[in-house]
C-alpha atoms as a PDB file:
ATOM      1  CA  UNK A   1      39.154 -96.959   4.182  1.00  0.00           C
ATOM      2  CA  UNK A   2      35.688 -94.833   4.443  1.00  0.00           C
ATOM      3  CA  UNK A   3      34.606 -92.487   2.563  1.00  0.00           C
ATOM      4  CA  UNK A   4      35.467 -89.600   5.520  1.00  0.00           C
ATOM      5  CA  UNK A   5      38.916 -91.067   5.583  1.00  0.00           C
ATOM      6  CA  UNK A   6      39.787 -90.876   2.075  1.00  0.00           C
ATOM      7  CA  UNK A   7      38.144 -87.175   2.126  1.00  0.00           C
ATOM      8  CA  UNK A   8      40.294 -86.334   5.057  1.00  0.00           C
ATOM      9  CA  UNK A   9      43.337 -87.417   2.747  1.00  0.00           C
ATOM     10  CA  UNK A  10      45.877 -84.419   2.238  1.00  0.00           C
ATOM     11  CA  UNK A  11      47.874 -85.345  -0.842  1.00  0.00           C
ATOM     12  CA  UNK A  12      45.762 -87.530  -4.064  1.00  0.00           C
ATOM     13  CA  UNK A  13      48.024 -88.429  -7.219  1.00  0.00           C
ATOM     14  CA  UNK A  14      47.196 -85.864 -10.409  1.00  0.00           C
ATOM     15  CA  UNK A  15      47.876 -85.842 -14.068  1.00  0.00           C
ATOM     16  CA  UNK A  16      48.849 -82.101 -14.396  1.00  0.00           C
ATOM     17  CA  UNK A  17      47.194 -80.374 -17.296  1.00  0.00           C
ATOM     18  CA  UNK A  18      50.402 -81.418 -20.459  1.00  0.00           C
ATOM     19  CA  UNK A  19      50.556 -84.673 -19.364  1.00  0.00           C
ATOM     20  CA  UNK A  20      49.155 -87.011 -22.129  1.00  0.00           C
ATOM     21  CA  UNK A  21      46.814 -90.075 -21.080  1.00  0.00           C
ATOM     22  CA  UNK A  22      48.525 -93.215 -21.190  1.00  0.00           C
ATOM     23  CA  UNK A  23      47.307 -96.943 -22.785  1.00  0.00           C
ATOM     24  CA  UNK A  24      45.140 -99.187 -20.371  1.00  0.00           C
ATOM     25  CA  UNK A  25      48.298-101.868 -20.198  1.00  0.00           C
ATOM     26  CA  UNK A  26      51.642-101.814 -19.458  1.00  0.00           C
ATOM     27  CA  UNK A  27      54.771-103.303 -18.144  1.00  0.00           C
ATOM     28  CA  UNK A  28      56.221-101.997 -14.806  1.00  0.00           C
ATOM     29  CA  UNK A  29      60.135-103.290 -14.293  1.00  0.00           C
ATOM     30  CA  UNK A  30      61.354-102.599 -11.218  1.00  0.00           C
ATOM     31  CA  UNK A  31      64.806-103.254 -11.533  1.00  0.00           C
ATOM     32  CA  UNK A  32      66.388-100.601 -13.383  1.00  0.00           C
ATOM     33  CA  UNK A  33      68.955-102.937 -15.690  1.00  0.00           C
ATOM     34  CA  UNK A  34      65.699-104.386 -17.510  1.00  0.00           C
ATOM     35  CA  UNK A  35      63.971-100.635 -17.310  1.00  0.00           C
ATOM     36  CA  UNK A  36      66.712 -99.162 -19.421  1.00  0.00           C
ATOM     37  CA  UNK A  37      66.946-102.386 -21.815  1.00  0.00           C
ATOM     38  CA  UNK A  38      62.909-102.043 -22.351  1.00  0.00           C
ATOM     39  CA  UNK A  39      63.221 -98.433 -22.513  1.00  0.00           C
ATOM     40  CA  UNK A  40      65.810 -98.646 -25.187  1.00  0.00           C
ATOM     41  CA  UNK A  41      63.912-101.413 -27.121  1.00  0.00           C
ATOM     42  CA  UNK A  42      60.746 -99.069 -27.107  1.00  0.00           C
ATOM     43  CA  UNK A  43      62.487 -95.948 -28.269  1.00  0.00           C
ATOM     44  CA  UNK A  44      64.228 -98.124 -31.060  1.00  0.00           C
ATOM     45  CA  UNK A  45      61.088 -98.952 -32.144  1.00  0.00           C
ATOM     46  CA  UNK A  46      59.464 -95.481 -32.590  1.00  0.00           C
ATOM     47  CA  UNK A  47      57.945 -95.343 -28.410  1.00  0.00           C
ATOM     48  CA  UNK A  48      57.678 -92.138 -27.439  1.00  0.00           C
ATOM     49  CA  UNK A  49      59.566 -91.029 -23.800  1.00  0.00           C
ATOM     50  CA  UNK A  50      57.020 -89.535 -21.215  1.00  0.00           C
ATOM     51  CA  UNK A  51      57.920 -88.405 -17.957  1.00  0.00           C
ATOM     52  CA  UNK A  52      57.993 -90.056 -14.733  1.00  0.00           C
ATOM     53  CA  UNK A  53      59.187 -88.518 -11.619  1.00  0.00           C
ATOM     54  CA  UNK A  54      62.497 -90.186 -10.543  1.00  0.00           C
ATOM     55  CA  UNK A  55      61.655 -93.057 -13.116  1.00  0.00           C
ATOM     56  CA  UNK A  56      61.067 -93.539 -17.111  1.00  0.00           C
ATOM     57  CA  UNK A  57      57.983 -94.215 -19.150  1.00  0.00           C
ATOM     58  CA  UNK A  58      57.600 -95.010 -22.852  1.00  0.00           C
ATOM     59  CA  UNK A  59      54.752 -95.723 -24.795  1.00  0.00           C
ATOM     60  CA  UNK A  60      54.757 -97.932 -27.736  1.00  0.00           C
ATOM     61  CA  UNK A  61      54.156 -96.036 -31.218  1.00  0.00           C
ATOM     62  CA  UNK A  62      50.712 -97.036 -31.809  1.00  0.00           C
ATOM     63  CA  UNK A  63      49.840 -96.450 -28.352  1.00  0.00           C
ATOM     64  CA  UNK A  64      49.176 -99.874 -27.769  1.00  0.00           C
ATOM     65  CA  UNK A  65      50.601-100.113 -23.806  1.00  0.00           C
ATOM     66  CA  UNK A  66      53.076 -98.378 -21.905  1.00  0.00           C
ATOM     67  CA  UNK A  67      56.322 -99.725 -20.334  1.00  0.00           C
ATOM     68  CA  UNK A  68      57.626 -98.149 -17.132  1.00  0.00           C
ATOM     69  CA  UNK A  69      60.557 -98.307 -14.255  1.00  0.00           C
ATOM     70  CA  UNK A  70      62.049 -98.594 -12.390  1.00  0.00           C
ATOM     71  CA  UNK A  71      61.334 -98.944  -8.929  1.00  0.00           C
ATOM     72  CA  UNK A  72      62.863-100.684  -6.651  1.00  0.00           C
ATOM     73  CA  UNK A  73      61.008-101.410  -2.716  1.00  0.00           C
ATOM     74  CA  UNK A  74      57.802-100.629  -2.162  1.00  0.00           C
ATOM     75  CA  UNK A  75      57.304 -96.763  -1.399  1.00  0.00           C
ATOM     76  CA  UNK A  76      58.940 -95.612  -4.829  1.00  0.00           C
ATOM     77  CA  UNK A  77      56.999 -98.627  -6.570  1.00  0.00           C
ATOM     78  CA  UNK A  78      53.840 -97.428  -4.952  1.00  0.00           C
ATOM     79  CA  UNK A  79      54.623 -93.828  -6.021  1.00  0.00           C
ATOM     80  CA  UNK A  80      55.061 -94.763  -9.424  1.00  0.00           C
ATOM     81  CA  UNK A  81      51.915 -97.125  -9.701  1.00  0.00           C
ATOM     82  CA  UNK A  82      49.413 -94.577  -8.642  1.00  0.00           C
ATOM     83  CA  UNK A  83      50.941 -92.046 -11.035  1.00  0.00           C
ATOM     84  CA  UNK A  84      50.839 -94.576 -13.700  1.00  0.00           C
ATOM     85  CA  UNK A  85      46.941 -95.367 -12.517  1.00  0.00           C
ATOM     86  CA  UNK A  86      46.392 -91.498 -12.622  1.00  0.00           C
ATOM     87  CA  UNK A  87      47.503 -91.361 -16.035  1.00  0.00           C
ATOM     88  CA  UNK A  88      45.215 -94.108 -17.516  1.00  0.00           C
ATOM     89  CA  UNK A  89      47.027 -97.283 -16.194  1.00  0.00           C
ATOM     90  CA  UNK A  90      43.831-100.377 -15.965  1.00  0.00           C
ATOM     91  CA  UNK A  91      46.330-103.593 -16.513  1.00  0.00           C
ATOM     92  CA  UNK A  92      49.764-103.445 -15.065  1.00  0.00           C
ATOM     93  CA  UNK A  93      52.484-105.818 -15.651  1.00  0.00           C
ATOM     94  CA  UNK A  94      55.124-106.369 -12.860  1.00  0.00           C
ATOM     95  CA  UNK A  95      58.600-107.711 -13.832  1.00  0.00           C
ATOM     96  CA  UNK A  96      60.996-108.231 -11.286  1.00  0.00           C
ATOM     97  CA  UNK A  97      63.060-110.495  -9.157  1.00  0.00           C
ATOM     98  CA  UNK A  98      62.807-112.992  -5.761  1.00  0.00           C
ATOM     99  CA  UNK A  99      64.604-114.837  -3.599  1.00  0.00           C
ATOM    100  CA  UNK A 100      63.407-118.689  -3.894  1.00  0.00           C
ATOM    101  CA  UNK A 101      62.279-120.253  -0.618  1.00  0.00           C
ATOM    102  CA  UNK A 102      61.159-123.743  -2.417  1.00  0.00           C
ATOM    103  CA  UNK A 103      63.949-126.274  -3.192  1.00  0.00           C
ATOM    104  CA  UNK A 104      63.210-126.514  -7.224  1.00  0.00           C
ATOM    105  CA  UNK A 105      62.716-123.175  -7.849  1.00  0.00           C
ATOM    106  CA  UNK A 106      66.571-122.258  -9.524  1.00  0.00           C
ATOM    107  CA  UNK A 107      67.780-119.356 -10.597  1.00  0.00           C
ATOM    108  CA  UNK A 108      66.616-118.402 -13.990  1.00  0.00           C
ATOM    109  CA  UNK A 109      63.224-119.712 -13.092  1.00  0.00           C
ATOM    110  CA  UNK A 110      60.049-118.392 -14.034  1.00  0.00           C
ATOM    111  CA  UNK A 111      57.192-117.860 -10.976  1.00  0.00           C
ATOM    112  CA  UNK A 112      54.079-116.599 -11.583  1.00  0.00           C
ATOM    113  CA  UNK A 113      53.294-115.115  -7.769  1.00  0.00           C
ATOM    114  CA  UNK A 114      49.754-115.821  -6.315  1.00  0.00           C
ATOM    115  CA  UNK A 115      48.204-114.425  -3.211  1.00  0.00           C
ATOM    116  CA  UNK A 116      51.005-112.163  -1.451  1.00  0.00           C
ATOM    117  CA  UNK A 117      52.084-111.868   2.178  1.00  0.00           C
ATOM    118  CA  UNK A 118      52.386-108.151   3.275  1.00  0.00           C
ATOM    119  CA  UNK A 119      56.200-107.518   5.078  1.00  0.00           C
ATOM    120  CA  UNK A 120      56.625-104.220   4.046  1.00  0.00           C
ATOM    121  CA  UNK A 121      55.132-101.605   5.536  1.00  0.00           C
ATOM    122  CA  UNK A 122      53.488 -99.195   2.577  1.00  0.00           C
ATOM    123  CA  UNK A 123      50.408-101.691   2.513  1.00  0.00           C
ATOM    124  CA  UNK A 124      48.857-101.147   6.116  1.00  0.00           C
ATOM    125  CA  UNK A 125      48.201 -97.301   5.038  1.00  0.00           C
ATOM    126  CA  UNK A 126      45.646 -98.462   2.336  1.00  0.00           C
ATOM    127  CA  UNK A 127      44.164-101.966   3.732  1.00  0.00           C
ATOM    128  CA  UNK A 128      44.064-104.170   6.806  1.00  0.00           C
ATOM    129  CA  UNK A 129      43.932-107.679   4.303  1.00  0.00           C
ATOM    130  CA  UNK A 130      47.454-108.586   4.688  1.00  0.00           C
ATOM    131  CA  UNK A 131      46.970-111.519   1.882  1.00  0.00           C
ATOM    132  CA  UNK A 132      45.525-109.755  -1.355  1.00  0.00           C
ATOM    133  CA  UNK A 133      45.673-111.207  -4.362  1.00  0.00           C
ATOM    134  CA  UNK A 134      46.462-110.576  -8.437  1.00  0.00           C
ATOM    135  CA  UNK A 135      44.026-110.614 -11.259  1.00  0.00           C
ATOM    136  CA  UNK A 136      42.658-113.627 -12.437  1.00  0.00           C
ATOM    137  CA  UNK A 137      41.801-112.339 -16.118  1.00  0.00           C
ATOM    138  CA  UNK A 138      45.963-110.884 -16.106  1.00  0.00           C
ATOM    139  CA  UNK A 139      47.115-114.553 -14.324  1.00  0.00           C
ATOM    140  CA  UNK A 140      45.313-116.275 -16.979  1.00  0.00           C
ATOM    141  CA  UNK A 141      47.202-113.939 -19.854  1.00  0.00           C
ATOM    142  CA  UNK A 142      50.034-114.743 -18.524  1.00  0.00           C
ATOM    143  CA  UNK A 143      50.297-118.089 -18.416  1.00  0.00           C
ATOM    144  CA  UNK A 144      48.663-118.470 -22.263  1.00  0.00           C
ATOM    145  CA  UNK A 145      51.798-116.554 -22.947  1.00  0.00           C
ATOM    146  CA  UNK A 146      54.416-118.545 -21.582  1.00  0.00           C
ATOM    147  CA  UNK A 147      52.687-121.397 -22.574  1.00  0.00           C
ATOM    148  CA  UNK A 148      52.599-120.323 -26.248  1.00  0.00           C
ATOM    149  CA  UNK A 149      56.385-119.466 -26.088  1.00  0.00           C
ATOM    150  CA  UNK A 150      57.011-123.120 -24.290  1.00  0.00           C
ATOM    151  CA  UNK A 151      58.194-121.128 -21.160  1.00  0.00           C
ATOM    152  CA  UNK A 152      57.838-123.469 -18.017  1.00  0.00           C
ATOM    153  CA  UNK A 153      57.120-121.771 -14.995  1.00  0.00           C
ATOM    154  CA  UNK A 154      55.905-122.259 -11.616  1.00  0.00           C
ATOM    155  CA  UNK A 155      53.141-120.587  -9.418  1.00  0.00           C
ATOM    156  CA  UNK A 156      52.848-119.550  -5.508  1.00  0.00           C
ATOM    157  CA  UNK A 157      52.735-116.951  -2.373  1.00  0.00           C
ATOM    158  CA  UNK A 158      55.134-114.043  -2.136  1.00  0.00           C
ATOM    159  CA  UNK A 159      56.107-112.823   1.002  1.00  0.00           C
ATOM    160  CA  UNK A 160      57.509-108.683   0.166  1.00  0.00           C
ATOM    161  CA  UNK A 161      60.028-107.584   2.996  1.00  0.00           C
ATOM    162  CA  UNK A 162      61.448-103.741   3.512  1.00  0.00           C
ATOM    163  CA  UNK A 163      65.008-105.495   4.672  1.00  0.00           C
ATOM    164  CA  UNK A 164      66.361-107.870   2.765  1.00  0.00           C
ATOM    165  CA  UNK A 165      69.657-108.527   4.415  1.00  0.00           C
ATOM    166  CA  UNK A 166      67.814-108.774   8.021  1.00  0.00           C
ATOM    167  CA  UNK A 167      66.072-111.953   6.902  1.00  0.00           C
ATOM    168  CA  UNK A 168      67.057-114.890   9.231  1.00  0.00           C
ATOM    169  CA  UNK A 169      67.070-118.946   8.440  1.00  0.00           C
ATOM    170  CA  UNK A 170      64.466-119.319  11.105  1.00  0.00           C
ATOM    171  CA  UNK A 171      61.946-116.917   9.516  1.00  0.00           C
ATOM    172  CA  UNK A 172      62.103-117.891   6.335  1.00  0.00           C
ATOM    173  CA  UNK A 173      61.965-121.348   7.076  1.00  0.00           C
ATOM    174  CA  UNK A 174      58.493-120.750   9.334  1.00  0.00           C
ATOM    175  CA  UNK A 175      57.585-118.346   6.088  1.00  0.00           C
ATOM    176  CA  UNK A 176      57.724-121.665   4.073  1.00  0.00           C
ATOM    177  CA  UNK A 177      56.742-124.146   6.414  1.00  0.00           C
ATOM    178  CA  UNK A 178      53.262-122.307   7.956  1.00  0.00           C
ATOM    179  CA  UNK A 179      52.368-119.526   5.273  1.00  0.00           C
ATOM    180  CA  UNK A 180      53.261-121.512   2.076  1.00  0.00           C
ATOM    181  CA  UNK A 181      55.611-118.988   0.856  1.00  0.00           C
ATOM    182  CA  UNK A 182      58.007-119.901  -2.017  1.00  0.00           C
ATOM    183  CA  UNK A 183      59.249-116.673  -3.015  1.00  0.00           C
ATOM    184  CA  UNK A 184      60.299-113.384  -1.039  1.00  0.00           C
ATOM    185  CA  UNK A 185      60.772-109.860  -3.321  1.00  0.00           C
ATOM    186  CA  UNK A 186      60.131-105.766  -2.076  1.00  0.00           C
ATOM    187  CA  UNK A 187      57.455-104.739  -4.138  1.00  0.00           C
ATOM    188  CA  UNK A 188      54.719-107.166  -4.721  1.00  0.00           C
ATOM    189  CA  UNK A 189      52.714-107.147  -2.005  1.00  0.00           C
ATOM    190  CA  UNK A 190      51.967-103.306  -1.485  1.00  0.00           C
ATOM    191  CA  UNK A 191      51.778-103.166  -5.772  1.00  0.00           C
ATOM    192  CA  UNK A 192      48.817-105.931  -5.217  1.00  0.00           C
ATOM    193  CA  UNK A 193      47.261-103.632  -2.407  1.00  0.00           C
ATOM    194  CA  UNK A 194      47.159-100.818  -4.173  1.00  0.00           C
ATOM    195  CA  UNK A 195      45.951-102.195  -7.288  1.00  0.00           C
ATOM    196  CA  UNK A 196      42.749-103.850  -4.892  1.00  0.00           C
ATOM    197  CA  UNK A 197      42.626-100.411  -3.716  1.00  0.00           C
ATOM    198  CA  UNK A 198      42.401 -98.550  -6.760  1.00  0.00           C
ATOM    199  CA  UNK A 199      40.079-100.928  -8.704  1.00  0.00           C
ATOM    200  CA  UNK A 200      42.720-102.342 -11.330  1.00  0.00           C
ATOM    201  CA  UNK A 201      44.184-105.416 -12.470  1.00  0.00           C
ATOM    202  CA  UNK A 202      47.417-106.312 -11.739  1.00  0.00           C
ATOM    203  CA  UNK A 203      49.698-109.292 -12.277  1.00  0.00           C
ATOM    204  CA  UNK A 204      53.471-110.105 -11.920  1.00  0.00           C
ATOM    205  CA  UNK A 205      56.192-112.238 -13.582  1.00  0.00           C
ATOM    206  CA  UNK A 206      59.204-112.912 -11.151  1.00  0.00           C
ATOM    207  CA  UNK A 207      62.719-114.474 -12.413  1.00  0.00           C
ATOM    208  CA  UNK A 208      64.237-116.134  -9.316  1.00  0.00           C
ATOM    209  CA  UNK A 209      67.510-114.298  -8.596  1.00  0.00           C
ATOM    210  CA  UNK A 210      68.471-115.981  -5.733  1.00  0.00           C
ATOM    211  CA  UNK A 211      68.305-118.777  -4.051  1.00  0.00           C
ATOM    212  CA  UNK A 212      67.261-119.086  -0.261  1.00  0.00           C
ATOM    213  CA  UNK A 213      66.677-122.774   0.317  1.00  0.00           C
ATOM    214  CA  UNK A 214      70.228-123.785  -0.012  1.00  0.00           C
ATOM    215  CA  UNK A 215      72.402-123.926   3.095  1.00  0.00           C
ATOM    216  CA  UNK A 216      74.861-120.782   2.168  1.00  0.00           C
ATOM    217  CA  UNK A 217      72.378-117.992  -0.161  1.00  0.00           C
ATOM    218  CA  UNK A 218      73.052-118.520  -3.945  1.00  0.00           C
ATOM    219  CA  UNK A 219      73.033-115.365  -5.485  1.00  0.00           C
ATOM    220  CA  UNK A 220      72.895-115.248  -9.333  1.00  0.00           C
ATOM    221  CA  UNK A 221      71.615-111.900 -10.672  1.00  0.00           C
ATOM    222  CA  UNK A 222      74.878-110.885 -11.918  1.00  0.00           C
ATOM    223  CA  UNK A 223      75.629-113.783 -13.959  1.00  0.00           C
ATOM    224  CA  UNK A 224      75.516-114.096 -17.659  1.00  0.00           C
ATOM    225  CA  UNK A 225      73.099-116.462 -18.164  1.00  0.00           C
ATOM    226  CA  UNK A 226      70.338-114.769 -15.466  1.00  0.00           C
ATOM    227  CA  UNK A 227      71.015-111.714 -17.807  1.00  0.00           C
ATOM    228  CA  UNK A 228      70.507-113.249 -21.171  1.00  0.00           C
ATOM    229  CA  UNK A 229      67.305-115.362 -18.963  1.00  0.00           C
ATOM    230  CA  UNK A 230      65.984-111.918 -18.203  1.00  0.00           C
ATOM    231  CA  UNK A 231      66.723-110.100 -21.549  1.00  0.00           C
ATOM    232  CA  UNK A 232      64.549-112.989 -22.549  1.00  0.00           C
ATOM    233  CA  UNK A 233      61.313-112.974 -21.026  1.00  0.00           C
ATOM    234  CA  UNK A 234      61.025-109.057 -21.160  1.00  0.00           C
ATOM    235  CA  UNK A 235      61.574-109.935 -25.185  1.00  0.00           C
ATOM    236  CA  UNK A 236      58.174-112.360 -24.388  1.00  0.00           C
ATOM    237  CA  UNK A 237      55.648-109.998 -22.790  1.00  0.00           C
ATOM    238  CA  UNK A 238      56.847-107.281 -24.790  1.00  0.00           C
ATOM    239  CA  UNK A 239      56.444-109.484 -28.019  1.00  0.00           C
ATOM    240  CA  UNK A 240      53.135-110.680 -26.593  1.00  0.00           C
ATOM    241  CA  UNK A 241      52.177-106.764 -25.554  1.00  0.00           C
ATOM    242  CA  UNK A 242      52.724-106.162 -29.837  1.00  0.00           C
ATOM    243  CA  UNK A 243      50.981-109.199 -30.916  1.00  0.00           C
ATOM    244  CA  UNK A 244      47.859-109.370 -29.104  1.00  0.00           C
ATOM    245  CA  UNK A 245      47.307-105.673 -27.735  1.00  0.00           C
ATOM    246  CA  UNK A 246      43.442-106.589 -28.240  1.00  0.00           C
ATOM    247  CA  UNK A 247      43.309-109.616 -25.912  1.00  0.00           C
ATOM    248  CA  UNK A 248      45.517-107.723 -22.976  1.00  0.00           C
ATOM    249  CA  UNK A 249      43.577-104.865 -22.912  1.00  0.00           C
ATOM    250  CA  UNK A 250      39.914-107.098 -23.305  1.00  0.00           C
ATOM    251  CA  UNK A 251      41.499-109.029 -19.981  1.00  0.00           C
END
């Protein structure tokens, strides 16, 4: 966008004269049963609440980083990530879920997301580059803390879609096949848009919650174990936000 058409922009996100300036890094969950749960955990451990339109924020007690959600699809994600940026948001953590394209990738498994496809249709309104990418510096983070906590995981391209039940076998087979996409979520693409956009880092961590490459969809969100997997790797970035506040926010 040039500089006349950002100027000729109505509407810019604002932190209103009480709001408080928020840490550098954070956590953004989309999904609002792992929101509450972080929420909670911060609060029981002396975060403070802030507000966030039609969403939660809490910052850690010595102001270390910021966890916020949820979010779920791209326009309320979007919403919420340039409010967050507004506030003092630089390194932004995305949590959330996909639908597995690659045979391997089970539910319960860890994907660190790559280069993105853009589906949805909140990216076009800030850049043409339907492929942008996430931060090296918060990739690299990421994987020295999964690696520390002897978390396997897997890396690759996300394709983010608006409609998730209008996704046929034939598309997401050609998704695979010609794009190299091995995961499909809401939120990913336009979050790594508008992070390019706005000049910040930005970096995910996706828990496959379904499974697309079988003949008949596997869906496994609501069982126990992709609970107690999820409750689990929240515990590890937000153990790893606590531990090493100093190397996150030198990323």
């Amino acid at each position: 966008m040039s500089d006349h058409e950002e100027e000729d922009v109505v509407m810019h996100p604002l932190r209103g004269r009480k709001e408080k300036v928020i840490p550098a890094a954070g956590i953004f969950f989309v999904n609002p049963a792992e929101a509450t749960s972080a929420m909670n955990t911060m609060i029981t451990g002396g975060g403070k609440k802030r507000f966030l339109f039609n969403s939660m924020l809490c910052v850690y007690g010595d102001e270390t980083f910021f966890v916020a959600g949820p979010a779920v699809g791209a326009p309320m994600a979007v919403l919420c990530m340039e409010k967050l940026i507004v506030l003092g948001a630089r390194r932004i953590i995305l949590v959330g879920w996909c639908g597995a394209l690659q045979q391997g990738l089970e539910v319960g498994s860890v994907l660190l997301p790559g280069q993105a496809l853009c589906g949805e249709g909140t990216s076009h309104y800030y850049s043409s580059d339907q492929g942008p990418k996430p931060s090296a510096p918060l990739i690299s983070w990421l994987r020295d803390t999964l690696s520390r906590r002897m978390v396997p995981w897997q890396e690759g391209r996300v394709w983010s879609t608006d409609a998730p039940y209008r996704e046929s076998r034939d598309l997401l087979a050609r998704l695979h096949k010609e794009q190299n996409i091995v995961a499909i979520d809401m939120e990913y693409s336009a979050l790594c848009t508008v992070a390019l956009f706005r000049g910040i880092e930005f970096a995910s961590l996706m828990l496959v919650s379904d499974e697309l490459w079988q003949k008949e969809w596997k869906s496994g969100f609501s069982t126990p174990a992709f609970r107690r997997r999820s409750q689990e790797m929240s515990g590890v970035l937000m153990g790893a936000m606590q531990s090493m506040p100093h190397v996150l926010n030198g990323a």
